[in-house]
C-alpha atoms as a PDB file:
ATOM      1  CA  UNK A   1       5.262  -1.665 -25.766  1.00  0.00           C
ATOM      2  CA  UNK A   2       3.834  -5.178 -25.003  1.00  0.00           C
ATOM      3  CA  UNK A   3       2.195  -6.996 -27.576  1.00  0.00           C
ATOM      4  CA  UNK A   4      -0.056 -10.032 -27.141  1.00  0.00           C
ATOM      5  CA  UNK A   5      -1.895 -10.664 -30.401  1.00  0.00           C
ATOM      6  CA  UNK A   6      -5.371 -11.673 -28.396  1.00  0.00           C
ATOM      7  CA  UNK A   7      -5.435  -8.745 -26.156  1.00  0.00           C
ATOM      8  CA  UNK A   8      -3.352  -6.222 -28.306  1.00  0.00           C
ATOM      9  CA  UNK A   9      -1.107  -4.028 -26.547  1.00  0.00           C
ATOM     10  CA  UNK A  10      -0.273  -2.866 -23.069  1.00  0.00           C
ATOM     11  CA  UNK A  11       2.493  -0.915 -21.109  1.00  0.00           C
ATOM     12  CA  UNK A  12       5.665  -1.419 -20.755  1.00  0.00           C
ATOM     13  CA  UNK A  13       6.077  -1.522 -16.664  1.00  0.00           C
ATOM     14  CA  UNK A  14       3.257  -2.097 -14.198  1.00  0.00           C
ATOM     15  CA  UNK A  15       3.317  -1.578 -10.999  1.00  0.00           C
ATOM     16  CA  UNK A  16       2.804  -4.371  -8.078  1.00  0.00           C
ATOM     17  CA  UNK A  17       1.885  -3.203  -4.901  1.00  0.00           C
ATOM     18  CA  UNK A  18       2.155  -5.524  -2.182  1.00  0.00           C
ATOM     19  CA  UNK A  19       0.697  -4.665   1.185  1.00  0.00           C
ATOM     20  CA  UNK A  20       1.504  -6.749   4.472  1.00  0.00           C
ATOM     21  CA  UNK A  21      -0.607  -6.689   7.312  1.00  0.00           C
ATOM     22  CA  UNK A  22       1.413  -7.533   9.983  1.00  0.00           C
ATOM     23  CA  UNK A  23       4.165  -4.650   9.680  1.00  0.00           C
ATOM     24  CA  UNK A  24       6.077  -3.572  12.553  1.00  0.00           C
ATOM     25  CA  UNK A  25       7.602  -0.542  11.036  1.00  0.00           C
ATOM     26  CA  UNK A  26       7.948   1.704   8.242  1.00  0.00           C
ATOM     27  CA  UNK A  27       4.706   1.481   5.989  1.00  0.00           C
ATOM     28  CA  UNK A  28       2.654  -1.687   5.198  1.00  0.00           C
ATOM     29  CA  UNK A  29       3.035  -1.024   1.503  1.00  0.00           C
ATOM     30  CA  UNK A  30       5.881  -1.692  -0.855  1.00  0.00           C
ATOM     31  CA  UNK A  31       5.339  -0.619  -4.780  1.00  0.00           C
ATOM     32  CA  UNK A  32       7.995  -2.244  -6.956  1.00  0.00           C
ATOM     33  CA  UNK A  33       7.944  -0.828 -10.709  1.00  0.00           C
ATOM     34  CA  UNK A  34       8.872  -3.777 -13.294  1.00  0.00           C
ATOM     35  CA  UNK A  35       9.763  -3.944 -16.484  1.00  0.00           C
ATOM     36  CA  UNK A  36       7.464  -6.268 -18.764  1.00  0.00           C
ATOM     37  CA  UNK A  37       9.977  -6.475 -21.868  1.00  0.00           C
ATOM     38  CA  UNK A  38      12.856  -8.777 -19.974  1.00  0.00           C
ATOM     39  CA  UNK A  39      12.336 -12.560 -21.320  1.00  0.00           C
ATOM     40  CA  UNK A  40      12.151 -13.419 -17.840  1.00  0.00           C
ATOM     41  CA  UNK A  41       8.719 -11.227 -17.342  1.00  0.00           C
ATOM     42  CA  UNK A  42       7.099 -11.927 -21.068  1.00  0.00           C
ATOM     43  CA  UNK A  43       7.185 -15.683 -19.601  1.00  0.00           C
ATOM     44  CA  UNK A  44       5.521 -14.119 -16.577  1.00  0.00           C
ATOM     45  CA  UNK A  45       3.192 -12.042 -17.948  1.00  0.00           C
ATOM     46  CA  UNK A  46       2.110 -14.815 -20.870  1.00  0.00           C
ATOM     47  CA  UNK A  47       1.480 -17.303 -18.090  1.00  0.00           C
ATOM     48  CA  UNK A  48      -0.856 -15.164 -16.439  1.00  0.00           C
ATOM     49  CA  UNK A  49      -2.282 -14.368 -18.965  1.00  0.00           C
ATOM     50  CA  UNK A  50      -3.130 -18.023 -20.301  1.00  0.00           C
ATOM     51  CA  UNK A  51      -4.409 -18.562 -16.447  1.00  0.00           C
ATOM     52  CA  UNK A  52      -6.607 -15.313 -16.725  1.00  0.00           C
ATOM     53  CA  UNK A  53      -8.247 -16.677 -19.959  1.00  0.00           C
ATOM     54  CA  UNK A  54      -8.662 -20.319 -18.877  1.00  0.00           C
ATOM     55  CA  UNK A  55     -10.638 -19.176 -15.599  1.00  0.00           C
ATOM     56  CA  UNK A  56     -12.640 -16.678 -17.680  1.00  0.00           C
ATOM     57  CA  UNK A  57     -13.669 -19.743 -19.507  1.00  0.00           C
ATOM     58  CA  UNK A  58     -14.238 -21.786 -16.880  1.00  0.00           C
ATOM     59  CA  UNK A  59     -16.363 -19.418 -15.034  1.00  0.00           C
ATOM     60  CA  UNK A  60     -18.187 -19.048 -18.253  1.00  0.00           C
ATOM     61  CA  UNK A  61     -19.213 -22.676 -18.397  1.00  0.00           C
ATOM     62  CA  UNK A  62     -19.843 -22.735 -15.461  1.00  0.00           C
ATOM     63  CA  UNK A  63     -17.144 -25.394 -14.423  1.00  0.00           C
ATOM     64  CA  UNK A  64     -14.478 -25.457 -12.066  1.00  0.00           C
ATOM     65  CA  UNK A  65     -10.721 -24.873 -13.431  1.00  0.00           C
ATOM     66  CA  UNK A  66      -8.333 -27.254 -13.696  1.00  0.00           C
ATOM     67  CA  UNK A  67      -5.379 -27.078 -10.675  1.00  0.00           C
ATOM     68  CA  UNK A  68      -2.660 -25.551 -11.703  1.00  0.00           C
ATOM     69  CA  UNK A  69      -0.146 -25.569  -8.988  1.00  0.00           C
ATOM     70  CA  UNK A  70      -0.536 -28.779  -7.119  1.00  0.00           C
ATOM     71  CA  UNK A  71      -0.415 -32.225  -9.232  1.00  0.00           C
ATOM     72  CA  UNK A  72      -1.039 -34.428  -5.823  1.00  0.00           C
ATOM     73  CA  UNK A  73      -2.988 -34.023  -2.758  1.00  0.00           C
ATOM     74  CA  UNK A  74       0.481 -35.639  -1.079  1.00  0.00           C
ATOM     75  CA  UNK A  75       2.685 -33.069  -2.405  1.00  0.00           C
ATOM     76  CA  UNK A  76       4.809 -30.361   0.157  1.00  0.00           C
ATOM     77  CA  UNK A  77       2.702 -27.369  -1.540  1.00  0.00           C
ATOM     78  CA  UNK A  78      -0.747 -29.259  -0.762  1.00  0.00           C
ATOM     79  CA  UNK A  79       0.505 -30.627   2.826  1.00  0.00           C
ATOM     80  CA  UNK A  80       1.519 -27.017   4.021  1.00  0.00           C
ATOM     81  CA  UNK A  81      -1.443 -25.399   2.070  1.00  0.00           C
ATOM     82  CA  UNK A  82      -4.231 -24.352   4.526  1.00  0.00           C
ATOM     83  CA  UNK A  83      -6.971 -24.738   2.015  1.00  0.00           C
ATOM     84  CA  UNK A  84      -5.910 -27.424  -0.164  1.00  0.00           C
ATOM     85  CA  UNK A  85      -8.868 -29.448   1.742  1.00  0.00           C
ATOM     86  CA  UNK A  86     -11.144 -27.132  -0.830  1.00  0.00           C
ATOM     87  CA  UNK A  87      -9.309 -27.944  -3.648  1.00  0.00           C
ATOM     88  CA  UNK A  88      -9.310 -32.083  -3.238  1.00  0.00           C
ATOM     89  CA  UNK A  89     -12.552 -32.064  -1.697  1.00  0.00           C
ATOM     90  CA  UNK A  90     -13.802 -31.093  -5.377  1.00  0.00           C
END
């Protein structure tokens, strides 16, 4: 089982369900079942996690969180991001 000494334990998979709107066939949803115990998902999981926690604060203080993805308005994540305007507008 998971174990993350602030939150204590969880399972050991979760489930992700991703839905697309714009299917053509088939169904719109897709469930993928992954395992949380590979290194590669504890990384994952601890990440979002830390994220989670920091905009918990931040909403508690009333401020707005730090970015977290983009460093620079110039960068190619910002320049093909249709609402990084909200983000360096701040």
């Amino acid at each position: 089982m998971y174990n993350n000494s602030e939150l204590g334990k969880a399972h050991n998979k979760v489930i992700i369900l991703y839905v697309c709107k714009d299917y053509a066939r088939g169904s719109p949803y897709k469930e993928f079942h992954v395992d949380v115990n590979t290194p590669v998902m504890k990384l994952n999981v601890e990440r979002a996690l830390e994220l989670a926690m920091e905009l918990k604060e931040a909403r508690d203080n009333d401020e707005i969180p730090d970015r977290w993805v983009c460093d620079r308005q110039d960068c190619t994540r910002s320049k093909n991001c249709r609402v990084s305007h909200l983000c360096w507008s701040l």
